[in-house]
C-alpha atoms as a PDB file:
ATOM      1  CA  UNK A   1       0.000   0.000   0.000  1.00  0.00           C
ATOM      2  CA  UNK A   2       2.840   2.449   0.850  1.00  0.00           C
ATOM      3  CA  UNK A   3       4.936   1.596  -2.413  1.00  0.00           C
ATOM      4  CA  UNK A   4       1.155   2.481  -4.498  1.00  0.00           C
ATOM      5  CA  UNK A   5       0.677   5.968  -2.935  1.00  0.00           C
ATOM      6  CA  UNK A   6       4.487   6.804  -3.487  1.00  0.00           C
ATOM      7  CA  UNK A   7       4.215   5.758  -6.906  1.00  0.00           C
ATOM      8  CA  UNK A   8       0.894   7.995  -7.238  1.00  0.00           C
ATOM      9  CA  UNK A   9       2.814  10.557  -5.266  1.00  0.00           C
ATOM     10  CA  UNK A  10       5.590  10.879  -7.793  1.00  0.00           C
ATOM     11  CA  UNK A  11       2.982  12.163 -10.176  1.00  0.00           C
ATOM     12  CA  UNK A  12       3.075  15.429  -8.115  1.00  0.00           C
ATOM     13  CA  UNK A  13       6.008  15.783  -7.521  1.00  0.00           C
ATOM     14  CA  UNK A  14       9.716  16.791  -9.491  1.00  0.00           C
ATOM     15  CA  UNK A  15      10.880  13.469 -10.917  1.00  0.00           C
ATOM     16  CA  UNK A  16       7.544  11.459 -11.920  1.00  0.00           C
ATOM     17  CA  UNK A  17       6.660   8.526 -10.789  1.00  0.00           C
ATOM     18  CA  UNK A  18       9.843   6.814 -12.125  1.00  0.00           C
ATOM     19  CA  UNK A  19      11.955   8.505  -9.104  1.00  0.00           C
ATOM     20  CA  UNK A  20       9.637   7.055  -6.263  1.00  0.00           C
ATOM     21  CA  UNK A  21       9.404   3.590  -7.978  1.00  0.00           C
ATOM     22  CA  UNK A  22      13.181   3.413  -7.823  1.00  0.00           C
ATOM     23  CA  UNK A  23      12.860   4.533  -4.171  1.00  0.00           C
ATOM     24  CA  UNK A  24      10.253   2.119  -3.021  1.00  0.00           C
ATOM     25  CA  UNK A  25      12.338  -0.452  -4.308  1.00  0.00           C
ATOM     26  CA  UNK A  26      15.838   0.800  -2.529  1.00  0.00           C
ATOM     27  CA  UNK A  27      14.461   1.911   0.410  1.00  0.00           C
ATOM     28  CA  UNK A  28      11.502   0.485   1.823  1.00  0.00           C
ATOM     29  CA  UNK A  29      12.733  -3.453   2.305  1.00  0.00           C
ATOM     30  CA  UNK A  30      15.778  -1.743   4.038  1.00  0.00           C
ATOM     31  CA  UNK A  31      13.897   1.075   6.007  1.00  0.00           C
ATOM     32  CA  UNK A  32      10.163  -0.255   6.576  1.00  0.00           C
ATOM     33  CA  UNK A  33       9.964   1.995   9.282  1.00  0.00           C
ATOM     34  CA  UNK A  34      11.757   4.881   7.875  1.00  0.00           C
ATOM     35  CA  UNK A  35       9.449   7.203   9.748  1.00  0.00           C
ATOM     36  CA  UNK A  36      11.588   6.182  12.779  1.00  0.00           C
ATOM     37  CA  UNK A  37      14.969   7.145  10.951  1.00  0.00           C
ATOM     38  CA  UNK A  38      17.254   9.873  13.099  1.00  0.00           C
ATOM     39  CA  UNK A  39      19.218  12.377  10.657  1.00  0.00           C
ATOM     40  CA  UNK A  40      22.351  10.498   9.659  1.00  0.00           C
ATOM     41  CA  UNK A  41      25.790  12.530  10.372  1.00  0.00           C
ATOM     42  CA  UNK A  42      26.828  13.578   6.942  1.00  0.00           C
ATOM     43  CA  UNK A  43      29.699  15.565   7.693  1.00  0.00           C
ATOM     44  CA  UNK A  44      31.402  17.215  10.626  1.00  0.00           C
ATOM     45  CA  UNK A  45      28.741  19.527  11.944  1.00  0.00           C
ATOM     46  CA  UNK A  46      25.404  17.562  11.298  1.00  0.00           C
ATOM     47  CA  UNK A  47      24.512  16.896  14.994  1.00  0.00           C
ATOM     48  CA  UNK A  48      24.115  20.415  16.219  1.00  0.00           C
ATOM     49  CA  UNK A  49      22.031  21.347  13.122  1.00  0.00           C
ATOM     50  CA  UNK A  50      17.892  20.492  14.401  1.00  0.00           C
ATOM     51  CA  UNK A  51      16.513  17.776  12.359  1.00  0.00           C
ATOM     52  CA  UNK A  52      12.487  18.145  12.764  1.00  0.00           C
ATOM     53  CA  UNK A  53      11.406  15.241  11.071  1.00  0.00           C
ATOM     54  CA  UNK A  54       7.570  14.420  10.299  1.00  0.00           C
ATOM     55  CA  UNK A  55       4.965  12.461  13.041  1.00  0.00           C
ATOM     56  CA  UNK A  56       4.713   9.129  12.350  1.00  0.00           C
ATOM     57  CA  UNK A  57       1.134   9.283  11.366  1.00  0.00           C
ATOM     58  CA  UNK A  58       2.440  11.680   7.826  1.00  0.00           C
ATOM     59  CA  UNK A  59       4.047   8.574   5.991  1.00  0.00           C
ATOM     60  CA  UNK A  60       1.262   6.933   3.487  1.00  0.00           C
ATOM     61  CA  UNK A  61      -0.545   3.578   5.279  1.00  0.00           C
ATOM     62  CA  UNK A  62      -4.002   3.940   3.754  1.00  0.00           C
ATOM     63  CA  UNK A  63      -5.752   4.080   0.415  1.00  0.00           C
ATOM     64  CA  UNK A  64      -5.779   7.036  -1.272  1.00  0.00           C
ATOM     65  CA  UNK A  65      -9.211   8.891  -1.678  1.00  0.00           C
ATOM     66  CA  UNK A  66     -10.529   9.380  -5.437  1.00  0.00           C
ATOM     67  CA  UNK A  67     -10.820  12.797  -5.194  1.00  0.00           C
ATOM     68  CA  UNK A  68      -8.246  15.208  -6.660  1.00  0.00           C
ATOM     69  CA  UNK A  69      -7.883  17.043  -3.717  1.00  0.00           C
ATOM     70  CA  UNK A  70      -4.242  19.994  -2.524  1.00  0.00           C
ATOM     71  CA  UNK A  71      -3.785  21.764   0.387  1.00  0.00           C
ATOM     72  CA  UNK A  72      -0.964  24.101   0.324  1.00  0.00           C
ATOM     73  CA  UNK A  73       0.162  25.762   3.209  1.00  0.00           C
ATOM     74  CA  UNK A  74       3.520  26.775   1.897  1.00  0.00           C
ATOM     75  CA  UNK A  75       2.616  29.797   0.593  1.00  0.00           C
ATOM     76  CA  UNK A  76      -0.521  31.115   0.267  1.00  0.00           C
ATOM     77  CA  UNK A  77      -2.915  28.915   2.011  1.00  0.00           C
ATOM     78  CA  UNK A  78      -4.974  26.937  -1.066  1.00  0.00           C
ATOM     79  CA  UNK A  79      -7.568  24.237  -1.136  1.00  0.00           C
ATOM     80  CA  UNK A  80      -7.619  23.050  -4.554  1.00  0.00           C
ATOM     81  CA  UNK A  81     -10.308  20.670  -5.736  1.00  0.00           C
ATOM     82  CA  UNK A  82     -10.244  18.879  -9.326  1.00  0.00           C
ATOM     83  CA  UNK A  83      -7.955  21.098 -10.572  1.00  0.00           C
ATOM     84  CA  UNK A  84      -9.426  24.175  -9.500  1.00  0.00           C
ATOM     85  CA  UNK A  85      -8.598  26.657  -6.159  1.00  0.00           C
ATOM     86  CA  UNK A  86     -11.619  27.179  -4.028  1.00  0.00           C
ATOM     87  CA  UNK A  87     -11.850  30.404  -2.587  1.00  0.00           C
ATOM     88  CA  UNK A  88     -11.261  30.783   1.186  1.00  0.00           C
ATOM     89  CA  UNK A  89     -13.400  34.118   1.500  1.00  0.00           C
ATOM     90  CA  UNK A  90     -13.095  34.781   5.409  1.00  0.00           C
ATOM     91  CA  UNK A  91     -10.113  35.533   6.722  1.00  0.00           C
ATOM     92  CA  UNK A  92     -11.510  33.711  10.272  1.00  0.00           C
ATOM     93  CA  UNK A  93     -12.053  30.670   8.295  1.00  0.00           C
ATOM     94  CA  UNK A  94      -8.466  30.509   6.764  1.00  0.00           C
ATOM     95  CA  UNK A  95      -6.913  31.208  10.594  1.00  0.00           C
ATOM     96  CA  UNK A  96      -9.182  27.943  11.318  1.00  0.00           C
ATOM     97  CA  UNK A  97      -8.129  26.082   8.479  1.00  0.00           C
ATOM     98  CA  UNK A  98      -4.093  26.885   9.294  1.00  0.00           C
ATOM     99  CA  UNK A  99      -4.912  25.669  12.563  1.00  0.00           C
ATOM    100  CA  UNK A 100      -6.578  22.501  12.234  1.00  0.00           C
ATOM    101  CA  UNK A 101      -3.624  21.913   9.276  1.00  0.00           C
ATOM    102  CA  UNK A 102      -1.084  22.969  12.428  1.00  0.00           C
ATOM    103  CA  UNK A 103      -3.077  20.089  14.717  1.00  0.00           C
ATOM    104  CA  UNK A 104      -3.358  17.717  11.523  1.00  0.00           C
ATOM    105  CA  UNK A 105      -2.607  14.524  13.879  1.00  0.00           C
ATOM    106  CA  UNK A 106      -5.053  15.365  16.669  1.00  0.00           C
ATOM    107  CA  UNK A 107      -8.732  15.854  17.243  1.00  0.00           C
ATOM    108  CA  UNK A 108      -8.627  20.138  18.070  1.00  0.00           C
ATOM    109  CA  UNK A 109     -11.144  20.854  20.730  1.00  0.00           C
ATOM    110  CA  UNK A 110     -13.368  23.695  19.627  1.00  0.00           C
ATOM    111  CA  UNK A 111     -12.050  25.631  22.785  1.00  0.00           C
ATOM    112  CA  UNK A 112      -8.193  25.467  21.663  1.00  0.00           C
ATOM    113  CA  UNK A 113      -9.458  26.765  17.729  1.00  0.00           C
ATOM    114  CA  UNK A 114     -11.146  29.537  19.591  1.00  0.00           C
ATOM    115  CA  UNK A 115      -8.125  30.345  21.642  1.00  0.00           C
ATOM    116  CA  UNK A 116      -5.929  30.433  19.069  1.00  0.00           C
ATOM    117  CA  UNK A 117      -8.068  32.270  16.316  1.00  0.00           C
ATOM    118  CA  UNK A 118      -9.723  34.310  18.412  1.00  0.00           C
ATOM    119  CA  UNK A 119      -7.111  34.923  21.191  1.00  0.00           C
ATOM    120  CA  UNK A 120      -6.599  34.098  24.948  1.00  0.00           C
ATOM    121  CA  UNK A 121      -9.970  36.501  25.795  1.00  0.00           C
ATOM    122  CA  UNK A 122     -12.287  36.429  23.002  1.00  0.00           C
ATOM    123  CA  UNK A 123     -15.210  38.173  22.513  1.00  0.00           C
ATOM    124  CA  UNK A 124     -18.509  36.526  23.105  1.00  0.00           C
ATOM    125  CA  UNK A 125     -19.157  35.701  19.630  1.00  0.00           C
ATOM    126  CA  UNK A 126     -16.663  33.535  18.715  1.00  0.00           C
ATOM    127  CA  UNK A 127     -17.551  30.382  19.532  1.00  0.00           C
ATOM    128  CA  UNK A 128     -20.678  31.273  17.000  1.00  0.00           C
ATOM    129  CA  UNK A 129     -18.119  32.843  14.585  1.00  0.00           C
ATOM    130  CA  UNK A 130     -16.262  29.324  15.161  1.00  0.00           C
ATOM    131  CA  UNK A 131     -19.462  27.755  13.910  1.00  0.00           C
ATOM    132  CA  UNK A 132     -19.398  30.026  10.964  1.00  0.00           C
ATOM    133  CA  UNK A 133     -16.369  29.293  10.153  1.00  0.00           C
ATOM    134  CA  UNK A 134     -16.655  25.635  10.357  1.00  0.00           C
ATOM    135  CA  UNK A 135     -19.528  25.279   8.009  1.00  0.00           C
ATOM    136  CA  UNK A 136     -17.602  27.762   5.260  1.00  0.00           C
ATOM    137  CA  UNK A 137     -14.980  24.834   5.687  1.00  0.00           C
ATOM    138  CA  UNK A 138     -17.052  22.039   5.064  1.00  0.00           C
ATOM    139  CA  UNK A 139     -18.302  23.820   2.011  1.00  0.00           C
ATOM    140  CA  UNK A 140     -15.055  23.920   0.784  1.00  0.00           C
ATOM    141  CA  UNK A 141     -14.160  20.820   1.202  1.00  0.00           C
ATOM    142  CA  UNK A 142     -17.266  19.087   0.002  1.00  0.00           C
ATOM    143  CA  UNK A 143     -18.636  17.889   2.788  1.00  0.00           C
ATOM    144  CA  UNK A 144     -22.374  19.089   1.593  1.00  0.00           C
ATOM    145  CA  UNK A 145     -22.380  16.719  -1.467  1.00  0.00           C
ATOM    146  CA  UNK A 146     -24.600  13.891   0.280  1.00  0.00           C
ATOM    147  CA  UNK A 147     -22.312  11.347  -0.504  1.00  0.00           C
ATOM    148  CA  UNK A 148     -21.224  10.903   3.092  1.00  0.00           C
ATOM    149  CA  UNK A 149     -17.426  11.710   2.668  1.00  0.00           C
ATOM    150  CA  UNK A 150     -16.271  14.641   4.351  1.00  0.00           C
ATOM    151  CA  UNK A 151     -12.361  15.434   5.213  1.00  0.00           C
ATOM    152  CA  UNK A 152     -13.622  18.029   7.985  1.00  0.00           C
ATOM    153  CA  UNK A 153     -14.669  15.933  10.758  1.00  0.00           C
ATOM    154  CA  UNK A 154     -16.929  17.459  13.729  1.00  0.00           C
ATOM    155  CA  UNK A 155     -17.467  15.766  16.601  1.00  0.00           C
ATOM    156  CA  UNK A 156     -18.822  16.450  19.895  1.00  0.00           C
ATOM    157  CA  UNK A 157     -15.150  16.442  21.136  1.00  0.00           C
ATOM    158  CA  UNK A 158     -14.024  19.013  18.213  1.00  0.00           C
ATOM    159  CA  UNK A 159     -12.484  18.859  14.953  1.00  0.00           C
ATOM    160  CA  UNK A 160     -10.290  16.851  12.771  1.00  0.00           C
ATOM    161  CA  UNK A 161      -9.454  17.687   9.113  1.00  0.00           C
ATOM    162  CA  UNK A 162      -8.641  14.078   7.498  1.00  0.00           C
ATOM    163  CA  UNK A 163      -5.994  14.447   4.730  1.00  0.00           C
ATOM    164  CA  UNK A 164      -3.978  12.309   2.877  1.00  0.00           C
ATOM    165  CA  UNK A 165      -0.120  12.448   2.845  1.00  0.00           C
ATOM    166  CA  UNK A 166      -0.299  13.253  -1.185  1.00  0.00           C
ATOM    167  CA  UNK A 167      -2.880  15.911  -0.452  1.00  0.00           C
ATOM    168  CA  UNK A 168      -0.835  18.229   1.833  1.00  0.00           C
ATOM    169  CA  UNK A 169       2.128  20.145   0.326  1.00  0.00           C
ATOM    170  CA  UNK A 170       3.856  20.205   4.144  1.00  0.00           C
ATOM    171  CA  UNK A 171       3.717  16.620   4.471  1.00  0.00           C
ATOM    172  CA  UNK A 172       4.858  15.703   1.284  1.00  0.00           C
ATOM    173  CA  UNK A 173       7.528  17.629   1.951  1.00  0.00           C
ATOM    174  CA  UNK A 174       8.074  15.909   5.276  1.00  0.00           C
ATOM    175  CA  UNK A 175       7.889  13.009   3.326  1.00  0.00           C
ATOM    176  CA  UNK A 176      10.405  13.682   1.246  1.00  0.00           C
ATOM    177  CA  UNK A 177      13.192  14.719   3.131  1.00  0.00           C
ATOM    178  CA  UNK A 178      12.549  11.150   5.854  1.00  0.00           C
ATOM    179  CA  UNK A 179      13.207   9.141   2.119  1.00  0.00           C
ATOM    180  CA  UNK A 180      16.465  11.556   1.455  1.00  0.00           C
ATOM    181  CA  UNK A 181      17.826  10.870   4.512  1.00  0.00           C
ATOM    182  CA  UNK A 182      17.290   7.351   4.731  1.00  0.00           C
ATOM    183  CA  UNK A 183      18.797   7.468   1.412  1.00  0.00           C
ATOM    184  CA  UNK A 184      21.949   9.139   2.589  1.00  0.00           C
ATOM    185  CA  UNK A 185      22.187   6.755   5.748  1.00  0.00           C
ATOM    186  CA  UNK A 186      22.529   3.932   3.420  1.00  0.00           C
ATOM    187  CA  UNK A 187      25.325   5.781   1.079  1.00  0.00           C
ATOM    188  CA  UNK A 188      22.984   6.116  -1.879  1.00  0.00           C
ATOM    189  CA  UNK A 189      24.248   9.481  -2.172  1.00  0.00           C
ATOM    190  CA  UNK A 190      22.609  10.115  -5.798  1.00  0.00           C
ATOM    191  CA  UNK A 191      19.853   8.841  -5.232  1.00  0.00           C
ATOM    192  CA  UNK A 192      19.468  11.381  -1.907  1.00  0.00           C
ATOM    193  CA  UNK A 193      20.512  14.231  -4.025  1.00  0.00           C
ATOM    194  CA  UNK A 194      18.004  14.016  -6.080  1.00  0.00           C
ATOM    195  CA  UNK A 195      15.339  13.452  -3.450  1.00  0.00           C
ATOM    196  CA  UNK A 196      16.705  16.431  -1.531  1.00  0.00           C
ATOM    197  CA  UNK A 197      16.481  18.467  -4.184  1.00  0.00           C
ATOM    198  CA  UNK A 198      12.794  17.879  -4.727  1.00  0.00           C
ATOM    199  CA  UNK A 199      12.247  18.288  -1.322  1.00  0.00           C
ATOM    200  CA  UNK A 200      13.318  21.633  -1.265  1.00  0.00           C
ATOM    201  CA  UNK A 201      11.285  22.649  -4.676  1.00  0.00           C
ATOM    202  CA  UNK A 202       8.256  22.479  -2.280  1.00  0.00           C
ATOM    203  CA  UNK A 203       9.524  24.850   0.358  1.00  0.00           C
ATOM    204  CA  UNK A 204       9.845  27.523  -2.141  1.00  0.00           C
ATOM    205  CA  UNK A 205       7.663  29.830  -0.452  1.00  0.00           C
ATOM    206  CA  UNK A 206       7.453  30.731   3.498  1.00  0.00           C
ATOM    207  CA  UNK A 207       4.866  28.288   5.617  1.00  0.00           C
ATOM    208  CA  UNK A 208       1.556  29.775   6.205  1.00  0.00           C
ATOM    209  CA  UNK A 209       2.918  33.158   4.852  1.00  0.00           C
ATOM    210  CA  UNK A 210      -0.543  35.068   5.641  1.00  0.00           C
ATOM    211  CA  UNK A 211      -0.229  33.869   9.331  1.00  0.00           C
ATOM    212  CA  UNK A 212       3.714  35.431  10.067  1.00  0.00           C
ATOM    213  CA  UNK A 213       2.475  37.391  12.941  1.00  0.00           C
ATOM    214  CA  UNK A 214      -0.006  35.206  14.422  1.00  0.00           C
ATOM    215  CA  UNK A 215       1.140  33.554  17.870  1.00  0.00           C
ATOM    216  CA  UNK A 216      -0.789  30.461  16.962  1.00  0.00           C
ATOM    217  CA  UNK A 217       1.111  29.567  14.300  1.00  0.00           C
ATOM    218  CA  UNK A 218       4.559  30.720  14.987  1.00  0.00           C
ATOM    219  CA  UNK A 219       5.600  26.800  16.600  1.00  0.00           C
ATOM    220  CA  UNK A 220       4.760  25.294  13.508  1.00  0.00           C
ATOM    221  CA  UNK A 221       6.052  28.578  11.097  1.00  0.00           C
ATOM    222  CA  UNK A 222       9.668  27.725  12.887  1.00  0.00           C
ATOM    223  CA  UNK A 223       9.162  23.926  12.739  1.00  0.00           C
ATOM    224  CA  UNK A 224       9.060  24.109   9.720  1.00  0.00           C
ATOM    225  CA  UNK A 225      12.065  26.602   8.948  1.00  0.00           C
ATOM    226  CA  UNK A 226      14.321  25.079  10.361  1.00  0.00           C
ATOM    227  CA  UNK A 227      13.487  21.631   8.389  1.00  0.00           C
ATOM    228  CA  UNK A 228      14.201  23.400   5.402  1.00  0.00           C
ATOM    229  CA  UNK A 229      17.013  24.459   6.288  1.00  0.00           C
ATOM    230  CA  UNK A 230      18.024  21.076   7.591  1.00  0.00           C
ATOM    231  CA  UNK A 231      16.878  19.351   4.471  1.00  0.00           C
ATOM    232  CA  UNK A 232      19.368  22.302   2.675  1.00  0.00           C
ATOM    233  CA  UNK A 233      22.064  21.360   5.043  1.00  0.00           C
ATOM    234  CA  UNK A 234      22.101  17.767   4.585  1.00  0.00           C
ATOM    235  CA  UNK A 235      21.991  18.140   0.211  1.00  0.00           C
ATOM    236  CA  UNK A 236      24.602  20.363   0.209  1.00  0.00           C
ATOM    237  CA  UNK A 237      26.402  17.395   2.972  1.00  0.00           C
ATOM    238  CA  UNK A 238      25.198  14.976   0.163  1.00  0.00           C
ATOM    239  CA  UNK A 239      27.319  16.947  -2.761  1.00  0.00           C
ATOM    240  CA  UNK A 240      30.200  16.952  -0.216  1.00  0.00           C
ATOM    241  CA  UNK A 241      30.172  13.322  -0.039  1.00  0.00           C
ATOM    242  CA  UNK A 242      29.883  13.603  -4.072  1.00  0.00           C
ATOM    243  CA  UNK A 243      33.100  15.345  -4.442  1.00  0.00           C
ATOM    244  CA  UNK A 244      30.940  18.047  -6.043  1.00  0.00           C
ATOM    245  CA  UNK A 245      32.921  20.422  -3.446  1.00  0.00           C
ATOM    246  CA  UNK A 246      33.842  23.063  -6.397  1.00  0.00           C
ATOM    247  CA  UNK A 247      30.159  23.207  -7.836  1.00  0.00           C
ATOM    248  CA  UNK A 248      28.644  24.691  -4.496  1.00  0.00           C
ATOM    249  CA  UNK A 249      31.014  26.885  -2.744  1.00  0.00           C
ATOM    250  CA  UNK A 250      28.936  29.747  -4.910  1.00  0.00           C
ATOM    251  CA  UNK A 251      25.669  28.527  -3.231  1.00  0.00           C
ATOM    252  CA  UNK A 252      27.427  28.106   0.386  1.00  0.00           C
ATOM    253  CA  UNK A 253      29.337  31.648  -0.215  1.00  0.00           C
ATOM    254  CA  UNK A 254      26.114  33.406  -0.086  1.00  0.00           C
ATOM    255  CA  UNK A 255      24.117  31.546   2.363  1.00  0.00           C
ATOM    256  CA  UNK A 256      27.063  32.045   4.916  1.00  0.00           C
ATOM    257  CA  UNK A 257      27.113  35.681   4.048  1.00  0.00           C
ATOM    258  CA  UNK A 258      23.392  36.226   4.491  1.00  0.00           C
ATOM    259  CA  UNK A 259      23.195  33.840   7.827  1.00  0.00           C
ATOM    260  CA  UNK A 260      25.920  33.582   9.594  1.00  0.00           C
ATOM    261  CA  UNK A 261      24.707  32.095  12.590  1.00  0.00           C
ATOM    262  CA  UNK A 262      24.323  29.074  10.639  1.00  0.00           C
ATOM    263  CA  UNK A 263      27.520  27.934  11.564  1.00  0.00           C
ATOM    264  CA  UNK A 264      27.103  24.170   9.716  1.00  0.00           C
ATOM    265  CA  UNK A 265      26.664  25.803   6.897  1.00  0.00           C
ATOM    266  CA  UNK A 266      30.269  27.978   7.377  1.00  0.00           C
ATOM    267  CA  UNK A 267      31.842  24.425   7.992  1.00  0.00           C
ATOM    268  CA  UNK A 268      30.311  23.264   4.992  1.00  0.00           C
ATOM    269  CA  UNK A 269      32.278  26.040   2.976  1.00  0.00           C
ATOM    270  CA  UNK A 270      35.392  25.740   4.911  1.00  0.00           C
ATOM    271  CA  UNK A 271      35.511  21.846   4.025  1.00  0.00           C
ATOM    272  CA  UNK A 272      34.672  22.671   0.699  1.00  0.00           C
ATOM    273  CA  UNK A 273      37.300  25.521  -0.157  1.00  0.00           C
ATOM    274  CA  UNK A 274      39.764  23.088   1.578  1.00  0.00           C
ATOM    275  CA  UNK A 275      38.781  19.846  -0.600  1.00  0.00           C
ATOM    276  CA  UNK A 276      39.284  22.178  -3.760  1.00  0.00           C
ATOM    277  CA  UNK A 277      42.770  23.018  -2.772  1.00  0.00           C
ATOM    278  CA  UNK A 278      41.962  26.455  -1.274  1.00  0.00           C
ATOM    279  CA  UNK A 279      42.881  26.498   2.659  1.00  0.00           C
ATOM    280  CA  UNK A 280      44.174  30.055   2.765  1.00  0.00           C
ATOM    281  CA  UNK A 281      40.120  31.093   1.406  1.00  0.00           C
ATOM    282  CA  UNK A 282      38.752  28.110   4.164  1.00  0.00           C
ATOM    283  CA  UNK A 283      40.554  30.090   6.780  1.00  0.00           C
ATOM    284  CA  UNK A 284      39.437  33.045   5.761  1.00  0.00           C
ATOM    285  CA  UNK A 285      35.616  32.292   5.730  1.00  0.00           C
ATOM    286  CA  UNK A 286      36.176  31.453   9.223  1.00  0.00           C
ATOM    287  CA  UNK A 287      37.618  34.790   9.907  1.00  0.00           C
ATOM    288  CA  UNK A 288      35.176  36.893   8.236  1.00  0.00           C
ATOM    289  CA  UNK A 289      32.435  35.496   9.914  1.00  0.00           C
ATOM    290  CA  UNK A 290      34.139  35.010  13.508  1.00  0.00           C
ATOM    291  CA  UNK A 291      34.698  39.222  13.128  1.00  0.00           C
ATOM    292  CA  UNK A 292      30.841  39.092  11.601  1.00  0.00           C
ATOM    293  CA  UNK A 293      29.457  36.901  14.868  1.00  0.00           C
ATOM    294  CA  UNK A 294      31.751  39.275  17.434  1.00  0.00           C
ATOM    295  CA  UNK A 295      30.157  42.723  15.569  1.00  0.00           C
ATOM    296  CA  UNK A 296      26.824  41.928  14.908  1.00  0.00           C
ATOM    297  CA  UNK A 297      25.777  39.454  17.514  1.00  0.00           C
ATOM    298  CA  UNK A 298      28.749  39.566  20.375  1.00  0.00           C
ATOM    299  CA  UNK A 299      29.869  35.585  20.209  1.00  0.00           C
ATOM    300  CA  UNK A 300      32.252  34.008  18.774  1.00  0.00           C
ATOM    301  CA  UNK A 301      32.184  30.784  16.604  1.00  0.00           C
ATOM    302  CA  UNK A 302      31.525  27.263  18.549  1.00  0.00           C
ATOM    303  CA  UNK A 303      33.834  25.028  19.108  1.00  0.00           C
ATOM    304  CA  UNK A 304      33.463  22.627  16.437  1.00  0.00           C
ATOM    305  CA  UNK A 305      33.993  25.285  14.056  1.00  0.00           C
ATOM    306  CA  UNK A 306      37.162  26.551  15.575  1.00  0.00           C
ATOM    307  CA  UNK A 307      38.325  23.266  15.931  1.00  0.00           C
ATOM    308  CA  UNK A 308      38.135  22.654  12.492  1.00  0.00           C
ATOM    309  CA  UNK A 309      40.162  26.103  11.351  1.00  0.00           C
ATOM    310  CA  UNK A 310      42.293  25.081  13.701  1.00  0.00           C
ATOM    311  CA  UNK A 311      42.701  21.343  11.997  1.00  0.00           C
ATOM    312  CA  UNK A 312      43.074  23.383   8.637  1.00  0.00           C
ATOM    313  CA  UNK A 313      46.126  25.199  10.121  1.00  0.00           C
ATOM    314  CA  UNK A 314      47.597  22.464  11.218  1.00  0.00           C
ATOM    315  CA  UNK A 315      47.481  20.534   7.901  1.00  0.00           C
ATOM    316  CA  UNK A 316      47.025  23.179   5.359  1.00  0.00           C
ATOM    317  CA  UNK A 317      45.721  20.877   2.874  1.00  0.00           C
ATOM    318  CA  UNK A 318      42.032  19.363   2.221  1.00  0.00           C
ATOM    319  CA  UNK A 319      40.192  17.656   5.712  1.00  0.00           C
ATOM    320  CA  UNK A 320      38.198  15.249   6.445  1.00  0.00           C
END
């Protein structure tokens, strides 16, 4: 059942179907439960970088539903049905929809939505405007149709919007990086490249972009930050292992410059200048962003990274 829904997942997704019928067969008789997998250690600094990786309950297990159905939430928040977006008209309704998305693996008592829509004292019509909001919902999600299937679920205990792994842009994205991963724990280093690299061609866009300054959704905004970045981290650890150290010390130039707090990703470039015969520019990454971190944010690099500037001077050629 899982190795059907990747397949039909690879229809949506960079690569075709071909790339996740080449995966099911690599990686799921070696992973089965490769929900469970930790973030492998793909180069010096992989440990300290945070590797959020998906619930459990976000890798296929059941049948997909017949109905062409996407929810993005990277981005502007969509609900598209049969090919075609269907309009989200309340703004109280779309703050309801990002947070049952948010709660995706629980049953969200109508209490909590009202807290966190509404606010910690809300006025004395929201649990009607909750009610409002509900039924615009259902509407949009077909659950008026007669047919008796409805992904909004209401009952007496609250709500639960039931959605598909294929049907959700986040947790195909989840998806994706838990297969690149696995990938790269078993060396197939190509093979994780490319899965990487689709990965990250769904987190083009910020996560629930309307919602930046909402204090409901600011867990899940930096949840899921800080798995793209990890995802980036671990593809550009990938090319490392490659040898491809030349091709991406333009990409790893400019990230460092723009975040230097990153400090994985300033080992990354040091270990790449060094591999491509360039220790005197290694060592001077470091130093440019040690004098960046001491300026702009009073701290100095961590040890790992001064450990490995200080392995560079010792050797002056290309480190492991």
């Amino acid at each position: 059942m899982w190795a059907e829904n990747l397949i039909r997942l690879g229809e949506r997704i960079s690569g075709g179907p071909s790339v996740w019928v080449r995966l099911v067969g690599a990686v799921q008789p070696l992973f089965p439960d490769a929900g469970d997998i930790e973030p492998s250690g793909l180069d010096a600094g992989h440990r300290d970088s945070p590797g959020v990786l998906a619930p459990e309950g976000s890798r296929p297990s059941a049948p997909l539903a017949g109905e062409d159905l996407m929810v993005t939430a990277l981005g502007t928040l969509t609900v598209t049905r049969e090919g075609q977006d269907v309009p989200i008209a309340k703004s109280k309704a779309r703050a309801v929809l990002a947070a049952l998305l948010i709660h995706r693996e629980s049953l969200v008592p109508a209490d909590i939505l009202i807290e966190e829509v509404w606010g910690a004292r809300p006025p004395d019509s929201a649990r009607h405007g909750l009610h409002v909001a509900i039924s615009s919902l259902r509407s949009v999600f077909g659950c008026h149709r007669g047919d008796g299937a409805c992904r909004l679920v209401s009952t007496p205990a609250g709500y639960h919007l039931d959605l598909e792994t294929d049907e959700f842009d986040v947790a195909i994205a989840e998806g994706l990086v838990r297969i690149a991963r696995a990938e790269a724990m078993n060396d197939h280093l190509v093979a994780s490249e490319s899965t990487f690299l689709a990965a990250e061609s769904w987190f083009r866009n910020p996560p629930y972009a309307e919602f930046t300054y909402d204090e409901f959704a600011q867990p899940e905004i930096r949840r899921i930050t800080e798995l793209h970045w990890g995802a980036r981290e671990d593809r550009i650890a990938v090319q490392i292992g490659l040898g491809r150290h030349q091709e991406i010390i333009p990409e790893l130039e400019g990230l460092v410059a723009k975040h230097p707090t990153r400090e994985r990703l300033l080992r990354q470039l040091m270990l790449a200048l060094c591999r491509s015969g360039r220790p005197a520019d290694a060592l001077g990454a470091f130093e440019e962003t040690r004098r960046t971190l001491d300026a702009e944010y009073g701290c100095p690099p961590g040890r790992e990274t001064v450990d490995l500037a200080e392995r560079i001077r010792r050797s002056g050629t290309a480190v492991s």
